[in-house]
Every structure is written in C-alpha cells, then in structure tokens.
N, C-alpha and C. Protein backbone atom coordinates (compact mmCIF):
# COMPACT_ATOMS: atom_id res chain seq x y z
N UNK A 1 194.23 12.82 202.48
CA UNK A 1 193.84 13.97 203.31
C UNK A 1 194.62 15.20 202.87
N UNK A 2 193.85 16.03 202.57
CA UNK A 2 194.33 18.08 202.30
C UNK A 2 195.28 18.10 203.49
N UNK A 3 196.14 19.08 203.54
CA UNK A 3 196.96 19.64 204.01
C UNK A 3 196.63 21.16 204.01
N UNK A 4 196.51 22.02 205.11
CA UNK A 4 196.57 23.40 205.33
C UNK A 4 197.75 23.87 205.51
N UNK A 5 199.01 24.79 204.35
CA UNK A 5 199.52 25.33 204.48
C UNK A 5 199.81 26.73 205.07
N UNK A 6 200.27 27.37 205.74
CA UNK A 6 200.27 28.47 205.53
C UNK A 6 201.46 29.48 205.15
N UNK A 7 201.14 30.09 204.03
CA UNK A 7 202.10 30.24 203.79
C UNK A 7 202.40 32.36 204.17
N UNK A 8 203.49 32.56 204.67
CA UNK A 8 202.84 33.84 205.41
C UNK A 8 204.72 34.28 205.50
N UNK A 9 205.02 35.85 205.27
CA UNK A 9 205.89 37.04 205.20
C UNK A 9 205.40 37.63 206.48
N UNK A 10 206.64 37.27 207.63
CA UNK A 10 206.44 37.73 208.42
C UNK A 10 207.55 38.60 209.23
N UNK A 11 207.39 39.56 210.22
CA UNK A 11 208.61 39.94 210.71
C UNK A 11 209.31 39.39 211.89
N UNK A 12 210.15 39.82 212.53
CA UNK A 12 210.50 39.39 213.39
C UNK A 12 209.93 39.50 214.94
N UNK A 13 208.69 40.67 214.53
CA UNK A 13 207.88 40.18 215.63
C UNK A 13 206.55 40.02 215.53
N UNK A 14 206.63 39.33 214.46
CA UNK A 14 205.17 38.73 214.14
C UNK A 14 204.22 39.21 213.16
N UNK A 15 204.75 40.05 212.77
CA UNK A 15 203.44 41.35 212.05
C UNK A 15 203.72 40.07 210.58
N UNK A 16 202.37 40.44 210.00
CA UNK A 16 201.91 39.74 208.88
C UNK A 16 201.21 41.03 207.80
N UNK A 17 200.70 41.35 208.20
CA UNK A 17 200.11 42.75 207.56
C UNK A 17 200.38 43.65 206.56
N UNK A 18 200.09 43.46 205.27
CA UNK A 18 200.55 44.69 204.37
C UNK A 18 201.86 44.73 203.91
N UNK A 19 202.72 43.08 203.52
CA UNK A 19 203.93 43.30 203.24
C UNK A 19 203.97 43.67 201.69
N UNK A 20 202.74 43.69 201.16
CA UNK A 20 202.82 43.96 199.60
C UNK A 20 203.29 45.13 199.02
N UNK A 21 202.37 46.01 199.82
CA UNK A 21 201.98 46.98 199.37
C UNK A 21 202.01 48.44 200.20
N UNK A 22 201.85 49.43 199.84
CA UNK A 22 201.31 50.61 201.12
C UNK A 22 199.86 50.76 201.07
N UNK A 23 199.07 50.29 200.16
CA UNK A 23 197.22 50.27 200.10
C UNK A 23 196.58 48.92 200.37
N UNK A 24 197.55 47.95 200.66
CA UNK A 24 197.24 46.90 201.09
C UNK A 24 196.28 46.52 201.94
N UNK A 25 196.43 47.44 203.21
CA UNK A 25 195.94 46.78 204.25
C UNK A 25 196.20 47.83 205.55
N UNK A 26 195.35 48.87 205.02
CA UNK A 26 195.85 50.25 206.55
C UNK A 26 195.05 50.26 207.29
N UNK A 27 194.14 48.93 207.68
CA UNK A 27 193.18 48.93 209.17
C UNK A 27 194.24 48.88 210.14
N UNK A 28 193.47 50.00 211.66
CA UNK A 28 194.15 49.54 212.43
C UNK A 28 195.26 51.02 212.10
N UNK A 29 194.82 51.55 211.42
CA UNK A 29 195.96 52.40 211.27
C UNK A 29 197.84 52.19 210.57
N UNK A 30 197.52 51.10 209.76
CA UNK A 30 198.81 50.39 209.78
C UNK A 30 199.39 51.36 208.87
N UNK A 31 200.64 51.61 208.78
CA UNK A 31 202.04 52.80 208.04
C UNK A 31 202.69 52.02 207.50
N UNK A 32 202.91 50.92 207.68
CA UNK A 32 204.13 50.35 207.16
C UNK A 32 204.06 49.28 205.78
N UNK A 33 202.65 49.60 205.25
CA UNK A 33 202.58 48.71 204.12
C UNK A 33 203.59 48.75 203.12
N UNK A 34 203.95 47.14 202.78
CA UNK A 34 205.64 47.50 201.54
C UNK A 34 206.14 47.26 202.34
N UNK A 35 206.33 46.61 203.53
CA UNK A 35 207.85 46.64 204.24
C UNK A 35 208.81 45.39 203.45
N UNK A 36 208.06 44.34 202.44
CA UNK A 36 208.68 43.27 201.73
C UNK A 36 209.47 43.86 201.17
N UNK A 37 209.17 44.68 200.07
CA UNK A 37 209.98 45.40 198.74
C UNK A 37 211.25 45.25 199.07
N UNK A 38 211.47 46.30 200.14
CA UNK A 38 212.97 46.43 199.75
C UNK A 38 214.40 44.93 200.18
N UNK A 39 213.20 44.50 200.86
CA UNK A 39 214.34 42.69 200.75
C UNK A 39 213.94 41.69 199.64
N UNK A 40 213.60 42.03 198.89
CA UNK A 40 213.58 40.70 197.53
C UNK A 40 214.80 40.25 196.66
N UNK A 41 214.95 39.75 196.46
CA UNK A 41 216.42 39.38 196.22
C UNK A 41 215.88 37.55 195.28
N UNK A 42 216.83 37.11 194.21
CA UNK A 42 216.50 36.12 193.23
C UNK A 42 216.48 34.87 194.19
N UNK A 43 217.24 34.61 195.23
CA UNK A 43 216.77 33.47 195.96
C UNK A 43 215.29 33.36 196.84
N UNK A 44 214.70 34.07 196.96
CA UNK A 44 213.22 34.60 197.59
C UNK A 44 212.49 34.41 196.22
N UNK A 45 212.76 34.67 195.44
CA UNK A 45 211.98 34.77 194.11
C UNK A 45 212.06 33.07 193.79
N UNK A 46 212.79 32.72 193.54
CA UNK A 46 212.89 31.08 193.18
C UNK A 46 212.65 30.56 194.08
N UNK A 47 211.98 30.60 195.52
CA UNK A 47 211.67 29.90 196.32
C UNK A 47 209.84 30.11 195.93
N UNK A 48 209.72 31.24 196.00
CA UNK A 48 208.43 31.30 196.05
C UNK A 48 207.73 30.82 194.35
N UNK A 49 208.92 31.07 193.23
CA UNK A 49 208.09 30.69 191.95
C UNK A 49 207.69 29.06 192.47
N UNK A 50 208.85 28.40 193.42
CA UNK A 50 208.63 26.77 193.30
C UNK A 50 207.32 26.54 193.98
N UNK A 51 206.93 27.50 195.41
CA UNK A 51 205.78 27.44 195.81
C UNK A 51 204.53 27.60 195.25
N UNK A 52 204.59 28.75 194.45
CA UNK A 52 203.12 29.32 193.89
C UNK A 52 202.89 28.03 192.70
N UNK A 53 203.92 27.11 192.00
CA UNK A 53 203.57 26.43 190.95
C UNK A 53 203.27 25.14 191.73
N UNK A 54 203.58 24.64 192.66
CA UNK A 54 202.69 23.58 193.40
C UNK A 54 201.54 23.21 192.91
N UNK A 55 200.56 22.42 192.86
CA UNK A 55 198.96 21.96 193.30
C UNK A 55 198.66 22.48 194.15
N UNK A 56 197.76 23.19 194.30
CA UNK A 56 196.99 24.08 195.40
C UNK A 56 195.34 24.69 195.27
N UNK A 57 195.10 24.70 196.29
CA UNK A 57 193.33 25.23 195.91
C UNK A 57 193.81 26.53 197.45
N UNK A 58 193.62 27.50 197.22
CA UNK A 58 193.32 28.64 198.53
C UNK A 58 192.07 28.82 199.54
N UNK A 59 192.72 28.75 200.63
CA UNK A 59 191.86 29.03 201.86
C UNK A 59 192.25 30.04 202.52
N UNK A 60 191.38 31.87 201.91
CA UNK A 60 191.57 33.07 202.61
C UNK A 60 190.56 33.46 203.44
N UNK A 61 191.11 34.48 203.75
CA UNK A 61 190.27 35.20 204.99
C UNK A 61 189.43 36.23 203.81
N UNK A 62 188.23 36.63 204.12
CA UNK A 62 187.89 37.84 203.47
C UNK A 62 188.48 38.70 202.88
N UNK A 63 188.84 39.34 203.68
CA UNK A 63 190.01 40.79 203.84
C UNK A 63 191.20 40.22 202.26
N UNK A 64 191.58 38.95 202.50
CA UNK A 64 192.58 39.11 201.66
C UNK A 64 191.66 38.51 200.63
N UNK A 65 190.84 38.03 200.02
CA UNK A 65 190.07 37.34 198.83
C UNK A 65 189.66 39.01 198.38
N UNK A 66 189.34 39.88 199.02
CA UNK A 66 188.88 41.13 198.43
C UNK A 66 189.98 41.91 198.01
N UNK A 67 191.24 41.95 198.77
CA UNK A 67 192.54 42.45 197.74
C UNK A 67 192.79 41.67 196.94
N UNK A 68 192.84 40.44 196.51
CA UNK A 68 193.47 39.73 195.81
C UNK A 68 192.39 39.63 194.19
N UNK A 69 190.90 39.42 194.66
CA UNK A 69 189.89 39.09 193.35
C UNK A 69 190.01 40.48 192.63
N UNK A 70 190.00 41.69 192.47
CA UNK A 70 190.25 42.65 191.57
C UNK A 70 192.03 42.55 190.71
N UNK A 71 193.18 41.83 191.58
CA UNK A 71 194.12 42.02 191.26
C UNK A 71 194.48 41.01 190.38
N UNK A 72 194.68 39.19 190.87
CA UNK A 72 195.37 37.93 190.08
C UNK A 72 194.68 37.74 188.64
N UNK A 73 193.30 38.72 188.41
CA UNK A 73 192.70 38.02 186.88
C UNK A 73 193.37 38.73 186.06
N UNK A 74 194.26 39.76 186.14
CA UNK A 74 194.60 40.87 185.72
C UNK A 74 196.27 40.49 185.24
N UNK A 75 196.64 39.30 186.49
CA UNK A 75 198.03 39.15 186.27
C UNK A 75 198.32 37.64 186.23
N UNK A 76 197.63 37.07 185.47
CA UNK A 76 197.61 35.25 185.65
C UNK A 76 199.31 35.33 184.83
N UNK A 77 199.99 36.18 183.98
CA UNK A 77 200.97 35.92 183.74
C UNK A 77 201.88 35.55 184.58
N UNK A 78 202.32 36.24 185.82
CA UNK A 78 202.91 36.39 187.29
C UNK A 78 202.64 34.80 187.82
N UNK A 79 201.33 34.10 188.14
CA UNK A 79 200.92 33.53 188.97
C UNK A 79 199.53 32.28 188.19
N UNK A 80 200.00 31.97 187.19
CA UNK A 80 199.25 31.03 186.05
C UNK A 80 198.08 30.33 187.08
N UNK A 81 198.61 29.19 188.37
CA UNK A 81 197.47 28.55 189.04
C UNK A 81 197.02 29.34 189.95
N UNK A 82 197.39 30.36 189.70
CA UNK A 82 195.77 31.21 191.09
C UNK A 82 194.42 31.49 190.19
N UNK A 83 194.20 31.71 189.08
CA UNK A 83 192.70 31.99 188.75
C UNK A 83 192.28 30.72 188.65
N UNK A 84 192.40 29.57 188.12
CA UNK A 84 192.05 28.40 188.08
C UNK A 84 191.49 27.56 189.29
N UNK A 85 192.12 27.84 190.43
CA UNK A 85 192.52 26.99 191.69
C UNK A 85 190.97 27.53 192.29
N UNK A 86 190.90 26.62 193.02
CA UNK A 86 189.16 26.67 193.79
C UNK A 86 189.73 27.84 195.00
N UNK A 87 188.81 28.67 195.33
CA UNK A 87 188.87 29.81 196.24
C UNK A 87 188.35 29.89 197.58
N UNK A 88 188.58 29.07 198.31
CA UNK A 88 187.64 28.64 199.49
C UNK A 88 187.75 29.87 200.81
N UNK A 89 186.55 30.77 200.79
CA UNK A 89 186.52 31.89 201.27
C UNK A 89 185.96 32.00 202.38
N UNK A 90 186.38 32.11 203.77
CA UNK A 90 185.70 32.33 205.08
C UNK A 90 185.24 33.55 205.05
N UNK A 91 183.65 33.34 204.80
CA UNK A 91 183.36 35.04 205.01
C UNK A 91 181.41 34.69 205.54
N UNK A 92 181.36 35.72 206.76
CA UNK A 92 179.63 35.80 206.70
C UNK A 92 179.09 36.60 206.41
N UNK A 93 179.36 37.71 205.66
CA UNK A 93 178.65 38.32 204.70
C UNK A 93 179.45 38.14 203.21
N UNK A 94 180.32 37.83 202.57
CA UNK A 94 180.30 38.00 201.08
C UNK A 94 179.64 36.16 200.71
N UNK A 95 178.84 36.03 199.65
CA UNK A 95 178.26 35.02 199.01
C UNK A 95 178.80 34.74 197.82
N UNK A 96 179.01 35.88 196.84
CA UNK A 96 179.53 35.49 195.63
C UNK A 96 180.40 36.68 195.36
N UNK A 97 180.91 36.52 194.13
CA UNK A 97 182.47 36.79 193.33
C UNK A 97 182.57 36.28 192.21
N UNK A 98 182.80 37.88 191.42
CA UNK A 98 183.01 37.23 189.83
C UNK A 98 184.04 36.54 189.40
N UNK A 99 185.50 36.73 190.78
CA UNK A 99 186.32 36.08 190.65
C UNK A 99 186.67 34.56 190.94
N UNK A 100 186.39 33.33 190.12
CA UNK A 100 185.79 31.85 189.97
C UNK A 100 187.15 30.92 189.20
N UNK A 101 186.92 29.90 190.53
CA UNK A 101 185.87 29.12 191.16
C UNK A 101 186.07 29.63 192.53
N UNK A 102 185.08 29.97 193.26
CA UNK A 102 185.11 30.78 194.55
C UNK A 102 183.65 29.63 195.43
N UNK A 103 183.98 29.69 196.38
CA UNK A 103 183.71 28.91 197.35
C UNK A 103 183.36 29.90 198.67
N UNK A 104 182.33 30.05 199.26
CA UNK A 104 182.63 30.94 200.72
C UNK A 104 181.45 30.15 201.59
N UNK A 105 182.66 30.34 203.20
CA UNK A 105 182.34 29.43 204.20
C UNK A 105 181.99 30.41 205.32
N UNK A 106 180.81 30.06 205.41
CA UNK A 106 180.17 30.86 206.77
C UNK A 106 180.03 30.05 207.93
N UNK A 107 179.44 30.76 209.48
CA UNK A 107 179.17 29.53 209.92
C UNK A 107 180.58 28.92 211.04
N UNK A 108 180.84 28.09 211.02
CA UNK A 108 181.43 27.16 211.66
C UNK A 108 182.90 26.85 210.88
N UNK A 109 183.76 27.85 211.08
CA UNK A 109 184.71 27.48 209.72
C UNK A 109 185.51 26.54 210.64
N UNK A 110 185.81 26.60 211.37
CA UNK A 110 186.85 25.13 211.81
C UNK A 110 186.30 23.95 211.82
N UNK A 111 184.42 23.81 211.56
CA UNK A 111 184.15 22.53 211.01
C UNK A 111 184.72 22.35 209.53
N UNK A 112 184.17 23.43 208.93
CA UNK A 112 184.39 23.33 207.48
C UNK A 112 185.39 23.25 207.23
N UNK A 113 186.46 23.74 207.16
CA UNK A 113 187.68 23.71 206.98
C UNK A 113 188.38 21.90 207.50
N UNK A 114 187.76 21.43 208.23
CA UNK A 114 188.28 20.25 209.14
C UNK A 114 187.61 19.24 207.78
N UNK A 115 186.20 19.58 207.40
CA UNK A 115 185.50 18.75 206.15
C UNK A 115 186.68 19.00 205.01
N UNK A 116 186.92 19.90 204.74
CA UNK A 116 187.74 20.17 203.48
C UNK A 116 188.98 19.12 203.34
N UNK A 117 189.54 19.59 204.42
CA UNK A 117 190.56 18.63 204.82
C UNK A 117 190.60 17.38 204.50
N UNK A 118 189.65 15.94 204.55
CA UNK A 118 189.64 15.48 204.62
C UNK A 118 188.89 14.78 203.03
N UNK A 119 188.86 16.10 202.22
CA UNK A 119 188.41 15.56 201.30
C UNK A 119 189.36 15.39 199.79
N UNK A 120 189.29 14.22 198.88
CA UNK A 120 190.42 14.42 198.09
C UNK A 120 190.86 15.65 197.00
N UNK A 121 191.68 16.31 197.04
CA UNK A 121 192.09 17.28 196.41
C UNK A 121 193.94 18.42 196.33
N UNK A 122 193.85 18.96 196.11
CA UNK A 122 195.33 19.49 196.64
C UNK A 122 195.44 20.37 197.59
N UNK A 123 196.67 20.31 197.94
CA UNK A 123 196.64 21.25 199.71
C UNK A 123 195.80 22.18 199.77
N UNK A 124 195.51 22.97 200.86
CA UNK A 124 195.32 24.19 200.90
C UNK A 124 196.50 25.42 201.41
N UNK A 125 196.63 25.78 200.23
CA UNK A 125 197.20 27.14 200.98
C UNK A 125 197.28 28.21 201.31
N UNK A 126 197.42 28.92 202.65
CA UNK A 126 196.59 29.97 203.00
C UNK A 126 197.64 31.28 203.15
N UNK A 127 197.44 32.14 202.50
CA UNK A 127 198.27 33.51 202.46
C UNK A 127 197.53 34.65 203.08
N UNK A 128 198.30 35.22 203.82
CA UNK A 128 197.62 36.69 205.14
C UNK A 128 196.85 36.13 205.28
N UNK A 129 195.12 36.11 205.58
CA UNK A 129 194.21 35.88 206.14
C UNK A 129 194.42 35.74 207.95
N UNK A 130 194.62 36.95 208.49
CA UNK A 130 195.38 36.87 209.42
C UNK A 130 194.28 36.63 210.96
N UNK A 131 192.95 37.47 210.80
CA UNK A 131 191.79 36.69 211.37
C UNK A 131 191.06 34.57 211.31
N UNK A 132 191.43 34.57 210.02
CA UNK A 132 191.11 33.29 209.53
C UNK A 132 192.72 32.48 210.40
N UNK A 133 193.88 32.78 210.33
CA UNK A 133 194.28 31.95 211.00
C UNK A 133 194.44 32.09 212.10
N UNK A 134 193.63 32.94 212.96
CA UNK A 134 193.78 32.66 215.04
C UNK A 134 192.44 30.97 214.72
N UNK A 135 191.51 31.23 214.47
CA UNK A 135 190.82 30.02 213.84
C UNK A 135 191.22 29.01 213.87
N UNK A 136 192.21 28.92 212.54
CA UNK A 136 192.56 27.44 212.48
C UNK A 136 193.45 27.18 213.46
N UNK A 137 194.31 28.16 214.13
CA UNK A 137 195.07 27.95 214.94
C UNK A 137 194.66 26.76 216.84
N UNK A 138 193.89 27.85 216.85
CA UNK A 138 192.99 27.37 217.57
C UNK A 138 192.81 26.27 217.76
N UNK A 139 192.41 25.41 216.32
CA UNK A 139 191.48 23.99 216.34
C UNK A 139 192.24 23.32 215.49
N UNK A 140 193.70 23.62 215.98
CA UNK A 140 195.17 22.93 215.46
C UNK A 140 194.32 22.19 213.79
N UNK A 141 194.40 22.90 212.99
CA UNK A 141 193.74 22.41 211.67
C UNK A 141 195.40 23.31 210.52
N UNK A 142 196.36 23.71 211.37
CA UNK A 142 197.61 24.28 210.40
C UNK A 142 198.39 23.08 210.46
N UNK A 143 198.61 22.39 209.24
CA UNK A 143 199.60 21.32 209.13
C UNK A 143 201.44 21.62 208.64
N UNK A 144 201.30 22.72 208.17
CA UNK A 144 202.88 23.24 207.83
C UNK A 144 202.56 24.76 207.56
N UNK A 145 203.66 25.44 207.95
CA UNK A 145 204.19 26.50 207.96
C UNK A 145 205.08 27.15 206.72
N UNK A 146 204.77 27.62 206.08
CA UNK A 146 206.12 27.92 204.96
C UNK A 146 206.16 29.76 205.80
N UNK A 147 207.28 29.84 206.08
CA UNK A 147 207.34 31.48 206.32
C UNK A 147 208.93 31.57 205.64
N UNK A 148 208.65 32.88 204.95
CA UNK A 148 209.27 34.07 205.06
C UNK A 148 209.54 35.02 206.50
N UNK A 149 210.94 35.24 207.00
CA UNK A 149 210.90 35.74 208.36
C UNK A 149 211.72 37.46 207.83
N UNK A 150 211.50 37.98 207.64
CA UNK A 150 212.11 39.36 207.52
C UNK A 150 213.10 40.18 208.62
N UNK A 151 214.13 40.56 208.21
CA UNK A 151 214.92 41.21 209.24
C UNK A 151 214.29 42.45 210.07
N UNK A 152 213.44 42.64 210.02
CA UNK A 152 213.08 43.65 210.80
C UNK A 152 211.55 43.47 211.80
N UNK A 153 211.68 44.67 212.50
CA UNK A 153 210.44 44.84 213.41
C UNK A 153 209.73 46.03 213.40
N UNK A 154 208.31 45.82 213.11
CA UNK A 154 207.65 47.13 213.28
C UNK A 154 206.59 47.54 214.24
N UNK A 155 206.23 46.66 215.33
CA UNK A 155 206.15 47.25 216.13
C UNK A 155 204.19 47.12 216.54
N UNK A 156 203.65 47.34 215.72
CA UNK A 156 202.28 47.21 215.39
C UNK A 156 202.00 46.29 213.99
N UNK A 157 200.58 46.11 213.86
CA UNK A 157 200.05 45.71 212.72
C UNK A 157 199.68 44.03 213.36
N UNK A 158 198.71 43.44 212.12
CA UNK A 158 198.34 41.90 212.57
C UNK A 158 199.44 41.16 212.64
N UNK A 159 198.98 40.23 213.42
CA UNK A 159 199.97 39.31 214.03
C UNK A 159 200.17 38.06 213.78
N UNK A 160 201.01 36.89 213.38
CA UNK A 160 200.62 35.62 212.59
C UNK A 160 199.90 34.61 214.09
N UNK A 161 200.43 34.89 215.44
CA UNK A 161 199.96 34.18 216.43
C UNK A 161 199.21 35.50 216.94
N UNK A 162 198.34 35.67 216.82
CA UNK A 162 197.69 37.59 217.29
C UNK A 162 197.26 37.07 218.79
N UNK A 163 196.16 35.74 218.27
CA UNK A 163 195.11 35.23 219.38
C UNK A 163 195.96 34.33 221.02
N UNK A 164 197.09 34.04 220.34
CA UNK A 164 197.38 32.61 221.12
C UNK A 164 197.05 31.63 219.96
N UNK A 165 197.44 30.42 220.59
CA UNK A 165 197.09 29.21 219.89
C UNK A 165 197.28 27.71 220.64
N UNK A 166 196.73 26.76 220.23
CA UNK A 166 197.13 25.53 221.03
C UNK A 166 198.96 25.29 221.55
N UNK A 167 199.07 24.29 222.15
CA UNK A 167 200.67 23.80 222.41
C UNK A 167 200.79 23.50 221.13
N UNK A 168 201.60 23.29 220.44
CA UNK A 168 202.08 22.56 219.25
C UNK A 168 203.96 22.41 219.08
N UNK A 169 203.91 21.52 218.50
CA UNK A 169 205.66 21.23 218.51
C UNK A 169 205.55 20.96 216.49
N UNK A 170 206.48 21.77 216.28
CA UNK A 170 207.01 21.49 214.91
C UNK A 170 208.35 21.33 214.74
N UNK A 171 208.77 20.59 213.44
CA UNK A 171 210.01 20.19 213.12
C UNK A 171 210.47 20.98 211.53
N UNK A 172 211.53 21.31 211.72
CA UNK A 172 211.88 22.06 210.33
C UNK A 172 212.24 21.36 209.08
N UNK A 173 211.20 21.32 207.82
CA UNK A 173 211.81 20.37 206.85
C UNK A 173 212.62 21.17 205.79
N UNK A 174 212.45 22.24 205.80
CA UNK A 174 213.60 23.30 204.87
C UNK A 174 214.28 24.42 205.40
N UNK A 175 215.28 24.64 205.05
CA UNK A 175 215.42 26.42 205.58
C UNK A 175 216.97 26.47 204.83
N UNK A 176 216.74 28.03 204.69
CA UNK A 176 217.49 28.92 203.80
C UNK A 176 217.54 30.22 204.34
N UNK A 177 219.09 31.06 204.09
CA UNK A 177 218.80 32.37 203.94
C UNK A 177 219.05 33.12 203.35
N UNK A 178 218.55 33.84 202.39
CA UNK A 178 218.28 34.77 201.33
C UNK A 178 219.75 35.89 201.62
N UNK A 179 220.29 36.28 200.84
CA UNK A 179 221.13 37.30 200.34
C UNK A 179 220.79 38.89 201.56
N UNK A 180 219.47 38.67 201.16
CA UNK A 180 219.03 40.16 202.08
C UNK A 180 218.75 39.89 203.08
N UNK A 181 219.10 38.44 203.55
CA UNK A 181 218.77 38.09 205.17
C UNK A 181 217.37 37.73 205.13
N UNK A 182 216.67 37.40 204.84
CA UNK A 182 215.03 36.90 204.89
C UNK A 182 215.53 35.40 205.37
N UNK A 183 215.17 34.63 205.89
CA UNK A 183 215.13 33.39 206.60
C UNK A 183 214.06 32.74 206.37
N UNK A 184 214.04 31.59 205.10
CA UNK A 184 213.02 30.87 204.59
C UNK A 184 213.23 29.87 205.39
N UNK A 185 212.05 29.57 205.85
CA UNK A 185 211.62 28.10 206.60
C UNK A 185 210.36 27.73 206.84
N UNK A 186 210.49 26.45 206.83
CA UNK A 186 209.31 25.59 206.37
C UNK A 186 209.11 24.55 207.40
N UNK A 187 208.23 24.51 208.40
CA UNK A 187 207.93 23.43 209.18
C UNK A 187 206.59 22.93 209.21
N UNK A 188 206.99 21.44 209.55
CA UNK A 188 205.37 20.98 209.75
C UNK A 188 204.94 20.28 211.02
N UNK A 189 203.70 20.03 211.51
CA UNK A 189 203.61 19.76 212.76
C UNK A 189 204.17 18.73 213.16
N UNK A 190 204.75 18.07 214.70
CA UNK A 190 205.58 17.55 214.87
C UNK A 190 204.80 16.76 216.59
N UNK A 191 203.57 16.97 216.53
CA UNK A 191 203.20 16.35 217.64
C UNK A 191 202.60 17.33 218.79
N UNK A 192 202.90 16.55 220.13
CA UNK A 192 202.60 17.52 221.25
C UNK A 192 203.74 18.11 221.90
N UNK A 193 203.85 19.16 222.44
CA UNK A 193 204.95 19.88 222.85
C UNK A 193 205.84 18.75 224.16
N UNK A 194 207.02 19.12 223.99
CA UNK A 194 207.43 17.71 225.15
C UNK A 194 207.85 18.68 225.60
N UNK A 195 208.63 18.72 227.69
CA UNK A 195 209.05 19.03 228.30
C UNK A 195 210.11 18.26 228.73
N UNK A 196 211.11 19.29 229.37
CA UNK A 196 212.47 18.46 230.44
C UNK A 196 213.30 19.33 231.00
N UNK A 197 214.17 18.71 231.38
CA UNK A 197 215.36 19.36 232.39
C UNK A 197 216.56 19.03 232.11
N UNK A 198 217.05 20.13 231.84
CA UNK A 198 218.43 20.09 231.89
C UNK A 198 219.18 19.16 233.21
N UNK A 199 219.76 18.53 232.70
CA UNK A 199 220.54 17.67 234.22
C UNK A 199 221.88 18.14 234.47
C-alpha cells in the first residue's frame, strides 16, 4: 500500500503559501512570497536533498502542478526524480500537460486518491497543494507529515489545516533543528486521538 506524504514549509501559524518565491502564489492578495529564503542553511538542504531523492510519484493540487510544469523540465539538474516520477494531478478543468507522465483526477478525488493508495508503486508525495490537502485531510487519506516549521508568523495566506480536519493522533519519527531555527519534523499517523486527566 502507497503512502501519502506530505511534505509542506510551514510557519508558525500555519501559512503554507508562497515560501518559494515572491511570484509564487499572490492569490488572496498574499505579500509575503520568499519568506523561506532567508532561513536556508546546509542542514535544511541535506535534509531535503535526502527527501527529494527518495522513490516517489507526486500528488498536487492544480495551482501548484501549474507553477511547477513550466519550471522542474528546465532544472532536472536540482531535482533528477521529479520529471520522470508520475504526476498525479487533482484538477476539473486541466486534462493534459506537456509536462509527462502527468495523470489528472477529476471528480471524486478522495475516492481516487484512496484507489491510488492502494495500488503498488512508490509513496506519494504531496508539496503546497494547499486546497488538495483540506481533502485528503478530511478523508484521513495523509499518512505522514514531513514539515519544515519556520520561525516566524505572517499572519495571512493558505493554511496547512485551513478547513479543519478529522481527530487524528500522530507520533514523531524524526526531528531536528536547523542552525536558522527551522524545526524539521516528521510524523506519521498514530491512531485515534486518546483523552485523560491529570490525577
């Protein structure tokens, strides 16, 4: 069985939105694109080269398959298994893309996505797609978490929990913190949420 990663740069109060770049991603009015840049530092970098070289096939949201297909064919040096890797795209209006092997799921994506899952291949991992994950969230279909947590807060912009989401309980299988303070951690689901009392 696939595994849905997600793997997501987030702040400290949630914003997901436009850490690349400042043209990234200004729906919504967003200002603060680039807020990553200025915390990168060589332990963030060797965490993420170990991630991006994994086995992986991607499961994005629109929004980010349309920043990303003009940009990774351009830079397979950076990122060797992203043009190769199957592109599994939640979208109900885009059909095709010169950028291949591309895949797009209309329709019922928490069925589809739940089919994927279960079929043999390598994880999925899902970067921003920040509509696509209230979704999976939803229909508890996120099996681990890799975040990046950033020292700061800005206040607006998408949100990694925007919608709500089911109860869920996770357990931490990595964590680190970066030089510039970024707080790498990695959890995966851990059951149903338990309750108690202090005695």
């Amino acid at each position: 069985m696939r595994k849905v990663i997600a793997l997501e740069f987030i702040t400290l109060d949630g914003v997901i939105q436009a850490g690349g770049g400042p043209e990234e991603d200004t729906s919504g009015g967003f200002a603060y694109g680039g807020w990553q840049a200025p915390y990168d530092d060589a332990v963030l970098d060797g965490v993420m080269s170990k991630q991006m070289n994994l086995p992986f096939d991607l499961l994005l949201g629109r929004k980010t398959f349309e920043i990303w297909a003009p940009y990774w064919p351009l830079h397979s040096d950076i990122w060797p298994g992203v043009n190769p890797a199957t592109k599994y795209v939640a979208s109900n209006t885009m059909t095709s893309s010169d950028w291949q092997p591309s895949v797009f799921l209309s329709g019922d994506i928490a069925q589809k996505v739940n089919q994927l899952k279960q079929q043999q291949g390598p994880d999925l991992h899902v970067y921003g797609s920040a509509n696509l994950l209230q979704t999976l969230f939803k229909h508890d279909l996120v099996d681990e978490l890799w975040l990046k947590i950033y020292p700061l807060t800005l206040g607006t912009g998408k949100r990694l929990f925007a919608d709500g989401t089911i109860p869920a309980a996770f357990k931490m299988t990595e964590g680190k913190v970066s030089p510039n303070g970024i707080l790498i951690a990695n959890y995966e689901r851990a059951g149903a949420v338990k309750t108690g009392r202090y005695d």
